[in-house]
N, C-alpha and C. Protein backbone atom coordinates (compact mmCIF):
# COMPACT_ATOMS: atom_id res chain seq x y z
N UNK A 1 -0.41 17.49 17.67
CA UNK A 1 -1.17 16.75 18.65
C UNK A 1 -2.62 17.22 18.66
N UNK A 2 -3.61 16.47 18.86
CA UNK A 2 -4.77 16.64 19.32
C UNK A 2 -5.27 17.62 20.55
N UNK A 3 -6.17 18.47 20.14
CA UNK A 3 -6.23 19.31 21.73
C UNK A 3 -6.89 18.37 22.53
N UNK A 4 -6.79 18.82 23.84
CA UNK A 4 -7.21 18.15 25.12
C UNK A 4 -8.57 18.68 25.14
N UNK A 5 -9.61 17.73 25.84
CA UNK A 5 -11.14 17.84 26.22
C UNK A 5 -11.15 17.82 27.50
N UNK A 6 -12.30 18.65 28.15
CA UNK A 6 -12.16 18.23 29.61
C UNK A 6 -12.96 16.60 30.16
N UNK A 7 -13.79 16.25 29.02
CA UNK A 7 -14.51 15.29 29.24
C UNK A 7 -13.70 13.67 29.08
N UNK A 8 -14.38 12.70 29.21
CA UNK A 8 -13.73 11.29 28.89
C UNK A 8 -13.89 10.51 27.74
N UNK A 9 -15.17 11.72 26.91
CA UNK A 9 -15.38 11.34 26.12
C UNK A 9 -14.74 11.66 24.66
N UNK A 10 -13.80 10.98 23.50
CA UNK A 10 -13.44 11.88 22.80
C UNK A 10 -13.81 12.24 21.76
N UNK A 11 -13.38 13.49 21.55
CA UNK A 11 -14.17 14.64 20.37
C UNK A 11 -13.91 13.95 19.41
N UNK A 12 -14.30 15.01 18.10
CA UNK A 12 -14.59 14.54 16.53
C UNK A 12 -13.33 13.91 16.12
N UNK A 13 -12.43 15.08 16.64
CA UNK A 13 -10.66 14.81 16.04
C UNK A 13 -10.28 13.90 16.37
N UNK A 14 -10.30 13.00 18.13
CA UNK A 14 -10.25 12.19 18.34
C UNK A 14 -10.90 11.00 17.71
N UNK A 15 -12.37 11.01 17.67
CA UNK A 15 -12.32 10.28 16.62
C UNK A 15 -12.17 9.95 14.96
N UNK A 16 -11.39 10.84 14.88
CA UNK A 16 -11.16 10.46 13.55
C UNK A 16 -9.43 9.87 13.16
N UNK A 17 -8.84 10.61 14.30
CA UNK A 17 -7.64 10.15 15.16
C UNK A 17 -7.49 8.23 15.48
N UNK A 18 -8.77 7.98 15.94
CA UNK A 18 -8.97 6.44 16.00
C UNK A 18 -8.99 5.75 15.68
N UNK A 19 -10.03 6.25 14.47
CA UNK A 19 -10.82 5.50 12.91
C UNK A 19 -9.55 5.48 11.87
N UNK A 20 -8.69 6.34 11.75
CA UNK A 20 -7.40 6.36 10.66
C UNK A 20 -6.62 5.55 11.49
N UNK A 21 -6.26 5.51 12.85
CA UNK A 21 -5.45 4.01 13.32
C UNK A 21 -5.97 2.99 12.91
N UNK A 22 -7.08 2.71 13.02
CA UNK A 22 -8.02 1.57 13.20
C UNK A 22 -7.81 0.98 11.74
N UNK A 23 -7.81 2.11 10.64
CA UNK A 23 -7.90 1.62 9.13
C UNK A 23 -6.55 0.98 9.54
N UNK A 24 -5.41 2.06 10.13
CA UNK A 24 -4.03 1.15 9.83
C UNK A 24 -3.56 0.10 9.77
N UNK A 25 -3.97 -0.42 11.49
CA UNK A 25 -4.16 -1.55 11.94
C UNK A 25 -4.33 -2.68 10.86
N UNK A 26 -5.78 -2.28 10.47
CA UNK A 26 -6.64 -3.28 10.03
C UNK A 26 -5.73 -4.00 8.77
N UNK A 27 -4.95 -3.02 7.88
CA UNK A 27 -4.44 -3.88 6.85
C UNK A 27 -2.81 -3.55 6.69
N UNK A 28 -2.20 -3.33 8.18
CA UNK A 28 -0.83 -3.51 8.37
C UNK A 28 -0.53 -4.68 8.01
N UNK A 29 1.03 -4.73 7.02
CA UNK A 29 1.51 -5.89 7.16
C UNK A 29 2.72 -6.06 7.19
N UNK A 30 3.92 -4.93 7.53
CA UNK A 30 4.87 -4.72 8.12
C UNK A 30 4.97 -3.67 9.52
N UNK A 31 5.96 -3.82 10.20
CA UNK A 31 6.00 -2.66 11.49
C UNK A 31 7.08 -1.88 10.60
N UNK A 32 6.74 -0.11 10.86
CA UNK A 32 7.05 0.55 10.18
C UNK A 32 7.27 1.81 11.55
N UNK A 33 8.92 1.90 11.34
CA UNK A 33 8.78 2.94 12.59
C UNK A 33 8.14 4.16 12.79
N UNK A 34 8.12 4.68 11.59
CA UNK A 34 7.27 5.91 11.33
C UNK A 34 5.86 6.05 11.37
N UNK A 35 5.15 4.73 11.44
CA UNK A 35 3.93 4.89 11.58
C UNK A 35 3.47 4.54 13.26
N UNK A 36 4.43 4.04 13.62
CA UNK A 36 4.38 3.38 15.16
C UNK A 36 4.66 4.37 15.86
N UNK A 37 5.36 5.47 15.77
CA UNK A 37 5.12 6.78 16.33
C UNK A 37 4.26 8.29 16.68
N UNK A 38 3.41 8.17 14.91
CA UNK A 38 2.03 8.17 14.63
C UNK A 38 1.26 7.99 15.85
N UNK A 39 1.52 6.73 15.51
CA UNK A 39 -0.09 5.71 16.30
C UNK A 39 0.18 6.04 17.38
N UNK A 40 1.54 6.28 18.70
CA UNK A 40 1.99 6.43 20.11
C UNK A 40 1.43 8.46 20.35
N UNK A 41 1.23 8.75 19.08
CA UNK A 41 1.18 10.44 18.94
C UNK A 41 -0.33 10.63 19.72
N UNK A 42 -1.00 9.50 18.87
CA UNK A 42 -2.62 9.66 18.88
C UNK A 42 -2.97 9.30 20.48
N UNK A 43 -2.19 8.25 20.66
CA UNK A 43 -2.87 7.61 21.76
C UNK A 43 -2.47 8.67 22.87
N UNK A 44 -1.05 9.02 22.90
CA UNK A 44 -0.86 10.00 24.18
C UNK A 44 -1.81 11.42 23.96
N UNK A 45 -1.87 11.86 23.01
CA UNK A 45 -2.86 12.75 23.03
C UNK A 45 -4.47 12.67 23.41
N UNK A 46 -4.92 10.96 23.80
CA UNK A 46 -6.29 10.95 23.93
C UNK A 46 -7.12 11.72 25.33
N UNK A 47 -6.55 11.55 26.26
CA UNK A 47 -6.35 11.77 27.24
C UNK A 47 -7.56 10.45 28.01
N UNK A 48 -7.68 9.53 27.22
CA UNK A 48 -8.22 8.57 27.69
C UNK A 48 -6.94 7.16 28.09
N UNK A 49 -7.47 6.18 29.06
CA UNK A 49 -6.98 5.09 29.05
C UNK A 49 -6.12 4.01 28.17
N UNK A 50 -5.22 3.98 27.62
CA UNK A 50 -5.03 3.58 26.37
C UNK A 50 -4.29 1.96 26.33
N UNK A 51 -3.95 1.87 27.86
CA UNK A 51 -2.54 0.92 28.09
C UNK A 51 -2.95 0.11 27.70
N UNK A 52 -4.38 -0.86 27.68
CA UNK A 52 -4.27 -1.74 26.60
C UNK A 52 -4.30 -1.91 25.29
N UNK A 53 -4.33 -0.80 24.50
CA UNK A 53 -4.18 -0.67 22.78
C UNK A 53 -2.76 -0.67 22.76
N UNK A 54 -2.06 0.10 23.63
CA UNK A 54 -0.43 0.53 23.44
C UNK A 54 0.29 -1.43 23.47
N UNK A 55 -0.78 -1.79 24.87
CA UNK A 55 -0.45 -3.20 25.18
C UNK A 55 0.05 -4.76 23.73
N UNK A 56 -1.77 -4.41 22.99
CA UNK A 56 -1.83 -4.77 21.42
C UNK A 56 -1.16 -4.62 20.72
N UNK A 57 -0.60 -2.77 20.79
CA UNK A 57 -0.43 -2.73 19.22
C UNK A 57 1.25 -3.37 19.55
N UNK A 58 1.84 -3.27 20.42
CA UNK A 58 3.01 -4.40 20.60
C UNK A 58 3.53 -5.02 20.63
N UNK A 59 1.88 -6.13 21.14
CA UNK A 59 2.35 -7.70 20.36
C UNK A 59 1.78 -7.88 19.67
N UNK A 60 1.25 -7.14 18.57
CA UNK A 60 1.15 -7.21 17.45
C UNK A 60 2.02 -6.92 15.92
N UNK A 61 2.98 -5.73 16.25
CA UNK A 61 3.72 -5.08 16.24
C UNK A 61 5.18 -6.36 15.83
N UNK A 62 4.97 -7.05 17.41
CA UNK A 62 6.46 -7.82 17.38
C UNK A 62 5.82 -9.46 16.78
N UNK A 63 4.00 -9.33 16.65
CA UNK A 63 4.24 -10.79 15.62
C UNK A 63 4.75 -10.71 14.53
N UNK A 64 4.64 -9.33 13.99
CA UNK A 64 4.93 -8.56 12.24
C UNK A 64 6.18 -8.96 12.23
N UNK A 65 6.94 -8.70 13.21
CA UNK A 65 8.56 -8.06 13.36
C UNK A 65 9.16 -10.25 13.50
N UNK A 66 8.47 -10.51 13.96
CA UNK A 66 9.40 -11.82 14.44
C UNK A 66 8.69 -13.13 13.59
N UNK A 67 8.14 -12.60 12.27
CA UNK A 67 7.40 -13.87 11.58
C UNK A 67 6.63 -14.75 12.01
N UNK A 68 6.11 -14.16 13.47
CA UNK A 68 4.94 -15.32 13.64
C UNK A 68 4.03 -15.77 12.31
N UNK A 69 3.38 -16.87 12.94
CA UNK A 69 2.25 -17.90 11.96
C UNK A 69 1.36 -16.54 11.80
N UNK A 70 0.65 -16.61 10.40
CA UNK A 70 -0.61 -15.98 10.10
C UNK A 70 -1.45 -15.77 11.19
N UNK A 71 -1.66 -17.17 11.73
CA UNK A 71 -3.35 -16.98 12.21
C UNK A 71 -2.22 -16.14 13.87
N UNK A 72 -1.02 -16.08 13.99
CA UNK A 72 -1.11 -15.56 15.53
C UNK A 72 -0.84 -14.01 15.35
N UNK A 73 -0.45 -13.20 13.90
CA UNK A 73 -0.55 -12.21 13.43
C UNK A 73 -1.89 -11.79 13.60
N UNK A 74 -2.77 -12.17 12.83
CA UNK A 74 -4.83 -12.21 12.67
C UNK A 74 -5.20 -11.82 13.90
N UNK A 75 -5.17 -12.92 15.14
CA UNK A 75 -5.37 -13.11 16.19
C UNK A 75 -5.25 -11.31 16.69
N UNK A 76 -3.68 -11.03 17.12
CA UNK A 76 -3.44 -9.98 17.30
C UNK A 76 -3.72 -8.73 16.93
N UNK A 77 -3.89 -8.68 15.37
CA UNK A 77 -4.30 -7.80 15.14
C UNK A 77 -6.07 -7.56 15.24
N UNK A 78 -6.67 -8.70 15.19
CA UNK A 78 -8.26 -8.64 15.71
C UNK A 78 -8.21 -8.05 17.31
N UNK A 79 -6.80 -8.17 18.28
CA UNK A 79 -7.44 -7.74 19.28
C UNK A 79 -6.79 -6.03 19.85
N UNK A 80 -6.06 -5.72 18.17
CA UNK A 80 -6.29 -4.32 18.63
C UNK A 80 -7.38 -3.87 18.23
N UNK A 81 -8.12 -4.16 17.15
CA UNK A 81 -9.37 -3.78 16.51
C UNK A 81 -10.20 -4.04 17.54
N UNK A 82 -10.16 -4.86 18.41
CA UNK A 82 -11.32 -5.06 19.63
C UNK A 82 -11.11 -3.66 20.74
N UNK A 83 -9.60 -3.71 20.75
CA UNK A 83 -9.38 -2.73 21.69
C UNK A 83 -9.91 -1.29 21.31
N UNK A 84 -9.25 -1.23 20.09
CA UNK A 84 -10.24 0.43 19.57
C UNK A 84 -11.24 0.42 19.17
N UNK A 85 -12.33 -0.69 19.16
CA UNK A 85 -13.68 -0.46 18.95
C UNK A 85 -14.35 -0.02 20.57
N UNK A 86 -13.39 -0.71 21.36
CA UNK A 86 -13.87 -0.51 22.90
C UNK A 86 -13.51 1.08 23.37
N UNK A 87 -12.81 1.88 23.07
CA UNK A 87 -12.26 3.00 23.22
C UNK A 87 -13.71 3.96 22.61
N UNK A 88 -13.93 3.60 21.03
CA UNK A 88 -14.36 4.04 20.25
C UNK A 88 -16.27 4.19 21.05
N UNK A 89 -16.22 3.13 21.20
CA UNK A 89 -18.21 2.50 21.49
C UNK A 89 -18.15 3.22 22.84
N UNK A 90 -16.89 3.62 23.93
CA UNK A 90 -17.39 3.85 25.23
C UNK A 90 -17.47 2.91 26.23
């Protein structure tokens, strides 16, 4: 796990913790349990706000899992990338 900061802002590890989800994300194209535990590792360790990335990466997660259409896969996965750019920018 990531150490804890006292601030809200997160450190290097954290972000780099973000940026390696963020790659994941970006060119997932199955749900893979082992990496979905990963990704739940990072986020509980942020000690920031997370419930809406956890929110994303879910239904994103279950468009992978249940064959949604392309564009409602895309969709989803653009709005975890929105979500961890928002984490990321502050």
């Amino acid at each position: 796990m990531l150490p804890a900061t006292d601030g809200a802002t997160p450190s290097a590890d954290r972000f780099a913790a973000l940026d390696a989800l963020r790659r994941r994300v970006a060119i997932q194209s199955c749900a893979v349990a082992g990496e979905r535990v990963k990704a739940r590792r990072v986020l509980f360790s942020l000690d920031l706000p997370a419930i809406d990335l956890r929110t994303a990466l879910d239904n994103f997660e279950r468009a992978i899992v249940e064959h949604d259409d392309r564009p409602v896969v895309a969709a989803r996965r653009l709005r975890c990338l929105a979500v961890l750019d928002g984490i990321v920018g502050g």
